[in-house]
Protein backbone atom coordinates (compact mmCIF):
# COMPACT_ATOMS: atom_id res chain seq x y z
CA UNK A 1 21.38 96.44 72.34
CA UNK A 2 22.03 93.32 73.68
CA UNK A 3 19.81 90.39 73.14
CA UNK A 4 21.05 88.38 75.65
CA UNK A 5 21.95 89.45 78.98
CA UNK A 6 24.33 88.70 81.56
CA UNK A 7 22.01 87.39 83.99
CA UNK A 8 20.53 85.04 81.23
CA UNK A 9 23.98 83.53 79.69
CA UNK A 10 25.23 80.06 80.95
CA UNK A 11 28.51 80.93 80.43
CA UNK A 12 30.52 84.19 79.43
CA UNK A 13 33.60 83.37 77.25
CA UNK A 14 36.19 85.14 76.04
CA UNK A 15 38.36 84.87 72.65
CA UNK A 16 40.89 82.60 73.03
CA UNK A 17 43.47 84.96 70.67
CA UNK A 18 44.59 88.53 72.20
CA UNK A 19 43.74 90.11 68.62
CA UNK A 20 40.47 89.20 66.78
CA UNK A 21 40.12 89.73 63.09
CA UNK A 22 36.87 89.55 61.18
CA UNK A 23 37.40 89.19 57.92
CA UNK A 24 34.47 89.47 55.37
CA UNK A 25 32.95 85.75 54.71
CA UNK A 26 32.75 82.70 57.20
CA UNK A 27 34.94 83.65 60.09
CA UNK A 28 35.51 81.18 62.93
CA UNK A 29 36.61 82.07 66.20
CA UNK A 30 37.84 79.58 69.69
CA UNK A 31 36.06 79.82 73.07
CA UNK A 32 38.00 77.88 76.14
CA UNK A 33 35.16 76.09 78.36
CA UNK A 34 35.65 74.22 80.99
CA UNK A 35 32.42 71.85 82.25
CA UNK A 36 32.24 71.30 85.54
CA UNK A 37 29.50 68.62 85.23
CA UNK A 38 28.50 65.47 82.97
CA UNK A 39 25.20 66.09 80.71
CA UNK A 40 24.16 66.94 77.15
CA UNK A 41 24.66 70.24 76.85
CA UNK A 42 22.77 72.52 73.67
CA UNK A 43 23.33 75.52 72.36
CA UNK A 44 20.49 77.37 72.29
CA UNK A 45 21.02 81.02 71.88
CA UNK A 46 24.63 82.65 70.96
CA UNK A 47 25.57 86.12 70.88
CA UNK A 48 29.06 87.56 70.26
CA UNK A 49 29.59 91.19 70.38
CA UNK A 50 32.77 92.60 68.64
CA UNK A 51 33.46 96.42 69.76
CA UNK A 52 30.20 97.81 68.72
CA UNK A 53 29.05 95.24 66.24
CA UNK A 54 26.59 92.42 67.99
CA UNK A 55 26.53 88.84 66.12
CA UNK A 56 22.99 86.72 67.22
CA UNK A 57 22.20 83.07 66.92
CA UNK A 58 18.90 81.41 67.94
CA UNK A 59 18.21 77.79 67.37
CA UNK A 60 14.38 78.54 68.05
CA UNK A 61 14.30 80.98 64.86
CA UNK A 62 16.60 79.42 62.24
CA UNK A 63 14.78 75.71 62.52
CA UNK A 64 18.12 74.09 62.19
CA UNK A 65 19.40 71.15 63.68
CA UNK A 66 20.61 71.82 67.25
CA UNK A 67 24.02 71.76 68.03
CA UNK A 68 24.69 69.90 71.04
CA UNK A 69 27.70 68.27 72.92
CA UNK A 70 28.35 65.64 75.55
CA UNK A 71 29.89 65.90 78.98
CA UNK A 72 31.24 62.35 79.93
CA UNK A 73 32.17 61.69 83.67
CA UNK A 74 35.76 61.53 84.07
CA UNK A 75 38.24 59.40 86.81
CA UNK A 76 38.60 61.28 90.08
CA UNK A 77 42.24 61.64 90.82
CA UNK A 78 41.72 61.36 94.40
CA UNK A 79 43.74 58.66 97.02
CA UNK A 80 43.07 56.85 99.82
CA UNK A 81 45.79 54.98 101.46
CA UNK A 82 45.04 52.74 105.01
CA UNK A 83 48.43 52.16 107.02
CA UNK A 84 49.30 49.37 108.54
CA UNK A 85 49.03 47.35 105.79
CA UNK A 86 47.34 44.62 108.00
CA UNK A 87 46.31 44.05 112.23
CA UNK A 88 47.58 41.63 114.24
CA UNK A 89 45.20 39.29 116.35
CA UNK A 90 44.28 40.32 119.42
CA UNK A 91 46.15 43.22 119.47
CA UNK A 92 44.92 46.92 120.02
CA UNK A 93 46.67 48.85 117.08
CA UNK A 94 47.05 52.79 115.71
CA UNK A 95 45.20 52.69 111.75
CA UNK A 96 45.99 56.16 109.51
CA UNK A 97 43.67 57.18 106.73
CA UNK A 98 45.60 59.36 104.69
CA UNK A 99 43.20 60.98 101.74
CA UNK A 100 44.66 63.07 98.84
CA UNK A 101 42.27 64.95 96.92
CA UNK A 102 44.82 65.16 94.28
CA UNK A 103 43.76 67.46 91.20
CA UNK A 104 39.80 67.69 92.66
CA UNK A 105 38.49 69.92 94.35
CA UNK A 106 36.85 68.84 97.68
CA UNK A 107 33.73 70.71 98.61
CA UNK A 108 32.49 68.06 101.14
CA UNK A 109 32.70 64.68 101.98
CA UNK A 110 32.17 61.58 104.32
CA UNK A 111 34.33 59.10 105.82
CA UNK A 112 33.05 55.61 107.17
CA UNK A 113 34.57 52.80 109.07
CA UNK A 114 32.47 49.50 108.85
CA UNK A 115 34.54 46.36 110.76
CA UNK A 116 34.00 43.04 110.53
CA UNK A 117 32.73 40.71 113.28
CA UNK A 118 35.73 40.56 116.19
CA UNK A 119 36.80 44.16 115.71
CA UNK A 120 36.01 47.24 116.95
CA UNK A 121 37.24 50.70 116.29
CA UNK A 122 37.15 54.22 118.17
CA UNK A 123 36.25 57.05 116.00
CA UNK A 124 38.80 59.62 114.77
CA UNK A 125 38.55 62.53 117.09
CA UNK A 126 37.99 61.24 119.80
CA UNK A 127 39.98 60.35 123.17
CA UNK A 128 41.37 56.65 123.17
CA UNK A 129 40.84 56.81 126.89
CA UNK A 130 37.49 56.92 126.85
CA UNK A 131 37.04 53.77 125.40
CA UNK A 132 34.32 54.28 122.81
CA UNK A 133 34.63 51.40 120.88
CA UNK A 134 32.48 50.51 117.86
CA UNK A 135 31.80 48.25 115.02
CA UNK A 136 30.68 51.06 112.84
CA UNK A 137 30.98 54.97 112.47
CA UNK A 138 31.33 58.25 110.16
CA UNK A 139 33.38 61.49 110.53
CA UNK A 140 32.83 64.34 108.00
CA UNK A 141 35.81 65.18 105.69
CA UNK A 142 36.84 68.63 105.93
CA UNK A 143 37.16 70.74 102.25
CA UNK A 144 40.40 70.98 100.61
CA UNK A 145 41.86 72.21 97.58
CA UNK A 146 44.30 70.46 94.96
CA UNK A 147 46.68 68.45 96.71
CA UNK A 148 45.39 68.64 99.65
CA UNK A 149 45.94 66.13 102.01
CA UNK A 150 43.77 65.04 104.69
CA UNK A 151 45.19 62.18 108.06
CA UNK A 152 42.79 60.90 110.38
CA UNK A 153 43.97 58.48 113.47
CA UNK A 154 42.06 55.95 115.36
CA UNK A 155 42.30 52.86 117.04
CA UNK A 156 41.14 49.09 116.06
CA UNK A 157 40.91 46.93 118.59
CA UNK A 158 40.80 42.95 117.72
CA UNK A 159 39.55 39.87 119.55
CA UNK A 160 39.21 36.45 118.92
CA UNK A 161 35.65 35.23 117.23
CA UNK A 162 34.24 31.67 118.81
CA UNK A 163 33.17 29.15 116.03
CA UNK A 164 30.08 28.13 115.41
CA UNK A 165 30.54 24.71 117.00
CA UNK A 166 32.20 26.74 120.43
CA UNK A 167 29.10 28.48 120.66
CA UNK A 168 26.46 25.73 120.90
CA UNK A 169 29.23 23.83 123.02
CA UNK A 170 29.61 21.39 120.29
CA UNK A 171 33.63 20.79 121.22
CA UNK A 172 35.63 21.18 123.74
CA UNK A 173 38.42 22.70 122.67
CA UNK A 174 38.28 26.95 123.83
CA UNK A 175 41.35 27.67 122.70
CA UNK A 176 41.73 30.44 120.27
CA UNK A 177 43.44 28.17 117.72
CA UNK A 178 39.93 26.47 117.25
CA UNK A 179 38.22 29.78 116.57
CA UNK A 180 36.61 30.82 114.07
CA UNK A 181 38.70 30.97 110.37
CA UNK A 182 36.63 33.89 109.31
CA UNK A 183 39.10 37.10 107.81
CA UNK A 184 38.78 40.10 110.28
CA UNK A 185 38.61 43.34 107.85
CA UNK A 186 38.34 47.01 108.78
CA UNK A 187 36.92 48.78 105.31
CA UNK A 188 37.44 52.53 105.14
CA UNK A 189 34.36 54.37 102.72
CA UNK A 190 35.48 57.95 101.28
CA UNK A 191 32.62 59.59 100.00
CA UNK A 192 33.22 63.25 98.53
CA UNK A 193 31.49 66.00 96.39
CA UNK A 194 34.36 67.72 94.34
CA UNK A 195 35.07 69.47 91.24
CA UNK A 196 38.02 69.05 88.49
CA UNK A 197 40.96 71.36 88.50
CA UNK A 198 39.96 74.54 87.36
CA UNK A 199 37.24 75.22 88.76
CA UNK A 200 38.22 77.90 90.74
CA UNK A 201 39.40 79.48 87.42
CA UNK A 202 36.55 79.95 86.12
CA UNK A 203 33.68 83.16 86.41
CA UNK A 204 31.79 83.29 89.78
CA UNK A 205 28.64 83.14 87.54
CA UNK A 206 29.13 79.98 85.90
CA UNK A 207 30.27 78.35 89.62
CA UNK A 208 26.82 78.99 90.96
CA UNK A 209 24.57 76.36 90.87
CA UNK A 210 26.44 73.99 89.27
CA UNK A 211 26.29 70.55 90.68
CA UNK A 212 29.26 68.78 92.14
CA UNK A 213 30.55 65.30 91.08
CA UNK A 214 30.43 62.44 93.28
CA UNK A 215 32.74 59.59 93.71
CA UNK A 216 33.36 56.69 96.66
CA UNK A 217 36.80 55.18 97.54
CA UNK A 218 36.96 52.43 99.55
CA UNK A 219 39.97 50.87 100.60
CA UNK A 220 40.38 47.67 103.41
CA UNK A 221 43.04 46.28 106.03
CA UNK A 222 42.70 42.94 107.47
CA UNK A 223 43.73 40.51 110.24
CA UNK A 224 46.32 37.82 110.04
CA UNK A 225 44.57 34.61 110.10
CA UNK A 226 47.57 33.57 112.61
CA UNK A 227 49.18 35.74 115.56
CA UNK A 228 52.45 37.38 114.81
CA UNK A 229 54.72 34.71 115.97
CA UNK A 230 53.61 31.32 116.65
CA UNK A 231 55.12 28.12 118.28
CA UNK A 232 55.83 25.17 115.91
CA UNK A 233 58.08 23.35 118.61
CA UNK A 234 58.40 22.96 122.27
CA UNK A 235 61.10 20.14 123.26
CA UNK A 236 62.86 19.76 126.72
CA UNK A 237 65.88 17.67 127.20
CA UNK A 238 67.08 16.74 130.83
CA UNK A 239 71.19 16.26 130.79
CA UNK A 240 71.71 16.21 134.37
CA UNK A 241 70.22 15.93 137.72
CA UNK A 242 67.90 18.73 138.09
CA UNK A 243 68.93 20.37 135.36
CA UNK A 244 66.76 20.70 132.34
CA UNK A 245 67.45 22.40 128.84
CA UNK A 246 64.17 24.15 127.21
CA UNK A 247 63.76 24.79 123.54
CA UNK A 248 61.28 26.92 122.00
CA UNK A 249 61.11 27.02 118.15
CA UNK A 250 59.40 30.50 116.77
CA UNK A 251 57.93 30.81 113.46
CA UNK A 252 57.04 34.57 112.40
CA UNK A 253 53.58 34.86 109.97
CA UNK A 254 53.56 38.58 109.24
CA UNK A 255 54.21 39.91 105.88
CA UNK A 256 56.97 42.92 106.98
CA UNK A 257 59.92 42.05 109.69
CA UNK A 258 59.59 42.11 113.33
CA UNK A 259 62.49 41.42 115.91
CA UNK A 260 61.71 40.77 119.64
CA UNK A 261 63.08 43.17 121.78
CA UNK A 262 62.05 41.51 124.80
CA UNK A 263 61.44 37.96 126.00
CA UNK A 264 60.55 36.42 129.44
CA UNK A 265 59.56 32.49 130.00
CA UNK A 266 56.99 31.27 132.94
CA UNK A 267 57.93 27.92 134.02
CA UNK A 268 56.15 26.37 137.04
CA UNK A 269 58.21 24.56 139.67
CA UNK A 270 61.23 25.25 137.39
CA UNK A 271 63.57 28.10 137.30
CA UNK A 272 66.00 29.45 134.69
CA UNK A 273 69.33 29.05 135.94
CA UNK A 274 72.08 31.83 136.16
CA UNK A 275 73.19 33.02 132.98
CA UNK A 276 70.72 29.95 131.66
CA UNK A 277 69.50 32.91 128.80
CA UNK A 278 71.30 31.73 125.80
CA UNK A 279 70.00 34.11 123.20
CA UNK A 280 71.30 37.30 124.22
CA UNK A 281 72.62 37.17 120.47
CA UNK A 282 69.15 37.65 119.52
CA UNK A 283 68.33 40.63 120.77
CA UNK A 284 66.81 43.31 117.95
CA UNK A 285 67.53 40.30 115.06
CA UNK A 286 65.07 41.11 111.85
CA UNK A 287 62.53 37.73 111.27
CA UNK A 288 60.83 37.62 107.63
CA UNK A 289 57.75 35.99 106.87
CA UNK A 290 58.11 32.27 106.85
CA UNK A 291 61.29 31.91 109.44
CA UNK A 292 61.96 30.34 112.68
CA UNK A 293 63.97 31.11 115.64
CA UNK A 294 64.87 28.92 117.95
CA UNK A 295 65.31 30.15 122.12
CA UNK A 296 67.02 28.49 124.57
CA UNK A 297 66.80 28.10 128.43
CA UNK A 298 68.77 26.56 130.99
CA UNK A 299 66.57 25.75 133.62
CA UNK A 300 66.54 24.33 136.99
CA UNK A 301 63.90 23.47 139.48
CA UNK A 302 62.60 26.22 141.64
CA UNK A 303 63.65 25.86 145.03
CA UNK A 304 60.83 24.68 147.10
CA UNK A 305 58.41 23.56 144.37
CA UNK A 306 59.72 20.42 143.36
CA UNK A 307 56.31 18.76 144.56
CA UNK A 308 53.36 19.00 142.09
CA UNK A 309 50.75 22.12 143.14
CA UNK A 310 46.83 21.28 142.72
CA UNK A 311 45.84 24.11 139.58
CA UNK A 312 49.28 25.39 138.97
CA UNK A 313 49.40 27.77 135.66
CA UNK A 314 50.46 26.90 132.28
CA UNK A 315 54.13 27.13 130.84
CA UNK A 316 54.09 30.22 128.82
CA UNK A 317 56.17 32.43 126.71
CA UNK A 318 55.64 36.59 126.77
CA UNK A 319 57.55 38.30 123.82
CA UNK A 320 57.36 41.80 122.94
CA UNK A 321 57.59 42.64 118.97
CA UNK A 322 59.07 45.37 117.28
CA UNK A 323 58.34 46.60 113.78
CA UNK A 324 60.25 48.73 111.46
CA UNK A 325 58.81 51.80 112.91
CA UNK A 326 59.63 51.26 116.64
CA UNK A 327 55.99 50.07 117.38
CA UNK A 328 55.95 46.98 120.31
CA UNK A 329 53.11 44.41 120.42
CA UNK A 330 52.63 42.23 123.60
CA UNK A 331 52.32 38.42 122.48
CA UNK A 332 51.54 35.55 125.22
CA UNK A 333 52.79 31.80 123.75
CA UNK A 334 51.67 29.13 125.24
CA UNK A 335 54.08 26.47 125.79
CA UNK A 336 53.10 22.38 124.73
CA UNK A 337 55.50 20.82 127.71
CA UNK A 338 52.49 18.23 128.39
CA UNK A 339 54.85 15.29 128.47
CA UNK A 340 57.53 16.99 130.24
CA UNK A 341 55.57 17.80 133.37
CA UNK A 342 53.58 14.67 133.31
CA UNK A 343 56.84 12.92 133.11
CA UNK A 344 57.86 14.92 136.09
CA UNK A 345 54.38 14.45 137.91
CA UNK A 346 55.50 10.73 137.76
CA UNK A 347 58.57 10.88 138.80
CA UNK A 348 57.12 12.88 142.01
CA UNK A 349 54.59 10.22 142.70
CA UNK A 350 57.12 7.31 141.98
CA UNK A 351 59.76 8.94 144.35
CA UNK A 352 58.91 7.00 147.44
CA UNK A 353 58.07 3.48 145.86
CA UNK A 354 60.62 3.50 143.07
CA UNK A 355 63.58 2.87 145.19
CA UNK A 356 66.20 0.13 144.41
CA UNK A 357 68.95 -1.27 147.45
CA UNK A 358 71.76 -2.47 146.20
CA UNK A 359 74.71 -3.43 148.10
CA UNK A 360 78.08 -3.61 146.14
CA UNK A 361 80.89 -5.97 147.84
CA UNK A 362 84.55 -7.00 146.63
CA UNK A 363 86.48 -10.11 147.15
CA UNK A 364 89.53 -8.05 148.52
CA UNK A 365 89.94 -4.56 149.43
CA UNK A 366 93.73 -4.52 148.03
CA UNK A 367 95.08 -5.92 144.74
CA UNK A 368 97.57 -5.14 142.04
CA UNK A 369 97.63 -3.09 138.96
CA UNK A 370 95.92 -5.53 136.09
CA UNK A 371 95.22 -8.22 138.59
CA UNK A 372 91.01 -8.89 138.46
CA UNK A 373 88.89 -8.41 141.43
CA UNK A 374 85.09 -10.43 141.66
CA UNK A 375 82.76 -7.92 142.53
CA UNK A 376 79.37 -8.61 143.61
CA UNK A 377 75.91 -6.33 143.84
CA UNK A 378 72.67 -7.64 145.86
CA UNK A 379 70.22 -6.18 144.57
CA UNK A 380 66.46 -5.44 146.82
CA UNK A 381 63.46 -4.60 143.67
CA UNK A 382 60.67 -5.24 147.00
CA UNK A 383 59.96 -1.07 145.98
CA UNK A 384 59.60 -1.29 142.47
CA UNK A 385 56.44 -0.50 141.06
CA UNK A 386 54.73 -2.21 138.07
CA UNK A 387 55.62 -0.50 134.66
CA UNK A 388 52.28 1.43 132.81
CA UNK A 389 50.60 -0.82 130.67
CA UNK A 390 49.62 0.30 127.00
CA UNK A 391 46.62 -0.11 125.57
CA UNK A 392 46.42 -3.87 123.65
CA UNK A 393 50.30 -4.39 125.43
CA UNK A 394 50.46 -6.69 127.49
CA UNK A 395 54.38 -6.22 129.67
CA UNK A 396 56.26 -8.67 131.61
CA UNK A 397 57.33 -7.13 134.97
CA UNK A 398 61.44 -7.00 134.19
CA UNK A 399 63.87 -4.65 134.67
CA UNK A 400 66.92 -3.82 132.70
CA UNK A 401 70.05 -3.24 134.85
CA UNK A 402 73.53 -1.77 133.61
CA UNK A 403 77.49 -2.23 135.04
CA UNK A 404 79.10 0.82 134.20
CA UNK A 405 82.52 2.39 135.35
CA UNK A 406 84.87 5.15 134.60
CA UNK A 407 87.90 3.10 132.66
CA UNK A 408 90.13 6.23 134.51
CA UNK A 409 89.98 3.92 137.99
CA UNK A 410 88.35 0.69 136.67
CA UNK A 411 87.73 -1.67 133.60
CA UNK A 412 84.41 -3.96 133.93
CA UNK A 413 83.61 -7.82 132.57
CA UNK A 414 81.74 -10.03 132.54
CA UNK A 415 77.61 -9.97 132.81
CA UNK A 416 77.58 -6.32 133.23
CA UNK A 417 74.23 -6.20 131.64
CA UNK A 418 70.95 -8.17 131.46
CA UNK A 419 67.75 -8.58 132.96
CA UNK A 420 65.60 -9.14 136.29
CA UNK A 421 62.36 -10.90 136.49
CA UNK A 422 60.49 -9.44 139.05
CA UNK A 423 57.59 -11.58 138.94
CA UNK A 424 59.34 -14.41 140.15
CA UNK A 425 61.60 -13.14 142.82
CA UNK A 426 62.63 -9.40 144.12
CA UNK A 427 65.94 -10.03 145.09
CA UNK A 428 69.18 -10.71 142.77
CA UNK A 429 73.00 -11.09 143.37
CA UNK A 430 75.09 -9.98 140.18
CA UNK A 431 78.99 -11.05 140.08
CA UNK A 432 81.09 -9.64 137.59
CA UNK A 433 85.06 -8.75 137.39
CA UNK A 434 86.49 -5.01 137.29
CA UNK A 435 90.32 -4.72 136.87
CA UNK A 436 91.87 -1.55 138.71
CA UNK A 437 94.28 0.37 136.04
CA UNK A 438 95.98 3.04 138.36
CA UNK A 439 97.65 3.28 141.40
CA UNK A 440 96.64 4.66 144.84
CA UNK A 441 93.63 4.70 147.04
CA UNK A 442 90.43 4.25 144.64
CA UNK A 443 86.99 5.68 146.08
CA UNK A 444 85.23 5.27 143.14
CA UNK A 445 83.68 2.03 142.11
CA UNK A 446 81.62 0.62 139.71
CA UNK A 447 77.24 2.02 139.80
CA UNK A 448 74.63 0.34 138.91
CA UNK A 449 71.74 1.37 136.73
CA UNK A 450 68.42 -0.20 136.65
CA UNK A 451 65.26 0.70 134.56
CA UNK A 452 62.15 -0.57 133.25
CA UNK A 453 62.64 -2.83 130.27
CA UNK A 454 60.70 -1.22 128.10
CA UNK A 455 62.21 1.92 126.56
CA UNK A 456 59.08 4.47 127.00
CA UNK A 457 58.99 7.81 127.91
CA UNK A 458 56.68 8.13 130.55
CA UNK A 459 57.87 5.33 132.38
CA UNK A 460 58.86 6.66 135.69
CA UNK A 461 62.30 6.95 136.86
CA UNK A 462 64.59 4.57 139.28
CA UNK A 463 66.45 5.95 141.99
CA UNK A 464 69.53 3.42 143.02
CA UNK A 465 70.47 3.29 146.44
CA UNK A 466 73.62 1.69 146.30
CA UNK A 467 76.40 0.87 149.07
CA UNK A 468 79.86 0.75 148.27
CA UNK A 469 83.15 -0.20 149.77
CA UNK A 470 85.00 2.59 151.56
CA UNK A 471 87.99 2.45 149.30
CA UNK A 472 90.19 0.15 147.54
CA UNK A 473 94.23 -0.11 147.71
CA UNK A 474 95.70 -0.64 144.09
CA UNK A 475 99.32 -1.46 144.04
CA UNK A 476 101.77 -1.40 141.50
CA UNK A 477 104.43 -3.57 140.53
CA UNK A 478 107.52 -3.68 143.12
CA UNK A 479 109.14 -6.86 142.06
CA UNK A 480 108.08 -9.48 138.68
CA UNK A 481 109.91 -13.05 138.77
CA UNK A 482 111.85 -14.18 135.30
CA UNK A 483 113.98 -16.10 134.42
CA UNK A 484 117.26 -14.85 131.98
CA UNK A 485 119.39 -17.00 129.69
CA UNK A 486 121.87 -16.12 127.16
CA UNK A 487 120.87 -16.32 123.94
CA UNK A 488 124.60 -17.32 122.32
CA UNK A 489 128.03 -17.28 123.83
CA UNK A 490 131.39 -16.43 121.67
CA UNK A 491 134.64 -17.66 122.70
């Protein structure tokens, strides 16, 4: 009969071998068991039955030392993975959990978003639209079996965090370059109850009951402690009247590639000028980590809005960023053109006072090829305005003025350049000598150009009013008096 029954036994094993042999003496035999849980496990009672032949062991009777063994807990070979493998600031971005139980068994589990001040997330499940956004939250994991693979989708949202000194209105700089330098981090908790492969192999009986292992995974994404692309330059360089050439110098800060796929720049009171886009060519261009790319604009100003408007919004630059995958991020730069439009605000408030009259008259109105005409300017400063003054500089009120010609009609001498002391007098009378080196009717004459002495850029600009003769009649040679001898004379 049997000693130990069915309903009693921990475990029911078979013989590992198809055949078994007992032979008479010590026999041993191999039993395949697979523990499902860590502990000191000892054996207590044993019975083997053979055919008809039972074989009994009892620790209790014999008053031997027990036999005993120890389950150790072993690595789970389960995965979490978090993609992307960081956020961008101030961006609203799609985060996948992807979970592989690997070779465990998942009975049941928990997953748990936690997010660091300035984030927020919307739990998996549920409709982006309704705009459930949290700092913290938990979804159950649903069982699997090995390999089973498990993908949940939400949505982080990120913001910018205020410093410590913008709170308490210690400083008055708002601007999200002065926030707070604290890492943003999303950290995703796995929590599951599972067993090791085989489990499922093994007898109903010794399933029941038995505890489940436990293991937590935790893996984290964080924000860039800089926006996507930032601006490390900003220059403007004016090469003609009204017309204005903007340069914007792009530096990318994220760890993967991104290209721009579209670009648009905001300008007030200017304009950019038809087929002023120069970077066309850059359209869909890869940037790495670390490089800069440089955008170019041809602008002009806006028609009607040359005058300076009371609150007029900031120069800005709106990109839209592509990464590998095809997914587009809105980015708003702004632009550091401070100098430009004060220089411009200047020149709007000097346009009515900073006037010089200047009257350019000529000895005659006809002369030869290579022959010198005197040439004289009179020059009215009554509308010039006093130059800035810098801090600890102390400027003398003189202006810088400037003969120049195109040496296609005419050639220029004499004091084509100097200075005028305003503080003494506001009127001057310049005489210099321009040679004519073509032929024909001449309508263009020598200009003047007058500025402040004092090379600064936001000194305001001149306008020259200047009056000139109608035209001027060169002439070329028609006769040349000389005198010819012969040089020897043969007989």
């Amino acid at each position: 009969r049997e000693l130990v029954s069915s309903d009693d036994a921990f475990a029911v094993m078979k013989s590992a071998f198809d055949k078994t042999i007992i032979n008479p003496g010590d026999n041993e035999f191999e039993f395949s068991w697979a523990p499902m849980s860590t502990g000191v496990f000892t054996i207590s009672t044993v019975q083997m039955q053979w055919h008809h032949g039972c074989f009994h062991y009892d620790s209790a009777i014999l008053r031997k030392p027990l036999s005993a063994l120890e389950v150790l807990p072993s690595d789970p070979t389960q995965t979490i993975e978090l993609n992307p493998l960081f956020l961008i600031p101030s961006q609203v971005q799609q985060v996948r959990i992807t979970f592989n139980s690997g070779s465990d068994i998942i009975k049941e589990g928990t997953v748990e978003l936690v997010c660091s001040d300035g984030l927020q997330v919307i739990p998996p499940g549920t409709d982006p639209a309704d705009e459930k956004w949290v700092e913290t939250c938990s979804v159950d994991l649903p069982p699997c079996n090995e390999e089973g693979v498990v993908v949940l989708e939400t949505s982080v949202k990120s913001r910018v965090v205020r410093s410590l000194e913008q709170k308490l209105g210690l400083t008055v700089d708002d601007s999200p370059a002065a926030a707070s330098g604290a890492v943003q981090t999303m950290q995703a908790r796995v929590m599951t109850s599972y067993y090791h492969k085989g489990w499922e192999e093994s007898t109903v009986k010794s399933g029941e009951g038995m505890p489940c292992m436990m293991t937590t995974l935790e893996a984290m994404v964080t924000t860039l402690d800089k926006p996507a692309f930032t601006v490390d330059e900003c220059r403007s360089y004016a090469y003609s009247e009204g017309r204005f050439l903007i340069t914007v110098v792009l530096h990318c800060n994220t760890p993967v590639p991104f290209s721009i796929k579209e670009w648009n720049v905001d300008l007030p009171r200017l304009e950019v000028a038809s087929g002023g886009d120069m970077n066309q060519d850059l359209f869909g261009h890869a940037i790495s980590e670390g490089e800069q790319l440089t955008l170019a604009f041809n602008c002009s100003y806006a028609k009607g809005q040359e005058e300076v408007e009371k609150n007029e919004a900031e120069p800005v630059l709106r990109i839209v960023l592509q990464d590998e995958y095809g997914k587009t991020f809105n980015q708003v730069l702004p632009l550091d053109l401070y100098f430009f439009y004060d220089q411009m605000r200047r020149d709007a408030e000097y346009a009515v006072t900073n006037i010089v009259d200047a009257k350019l008259t000529c000895s005659d109105l006809e002369g030869i090829v290579g022959s010198p005409v005197t040439f004289s300017i009179t020059i009215d400063a009554s509308k010039v305005a006093k130059p800035p003054k810098r801090s600890g500089q102390e400027k003398k009120f003189q202006l810088l003025y400037k003969i120049i010609s195109e040496e296609t009609d005419w050639i220029v001498g004499g004091k084509v350049k100097g200075l005028l002391d305003c503080a003494k007098d506001k009127e001057f009378t310049l005489d210099f000598v321009s040679i004519p080196v073509r032929p024909g009717v001449l309508k263009q004459f020598p200009t003047l150009r007058v500025q402040y002495e004092s090379a600064q850029e936001d000194a305001p600009a001149m306008t020259v009013h200047l009056k000139q003769p109608d035209v001027f009649k060169s002439l070329s040679f028609v006769n040349h008096m000389a005198l010819a001898c012969p040089v020897g004379l043969e007989v």
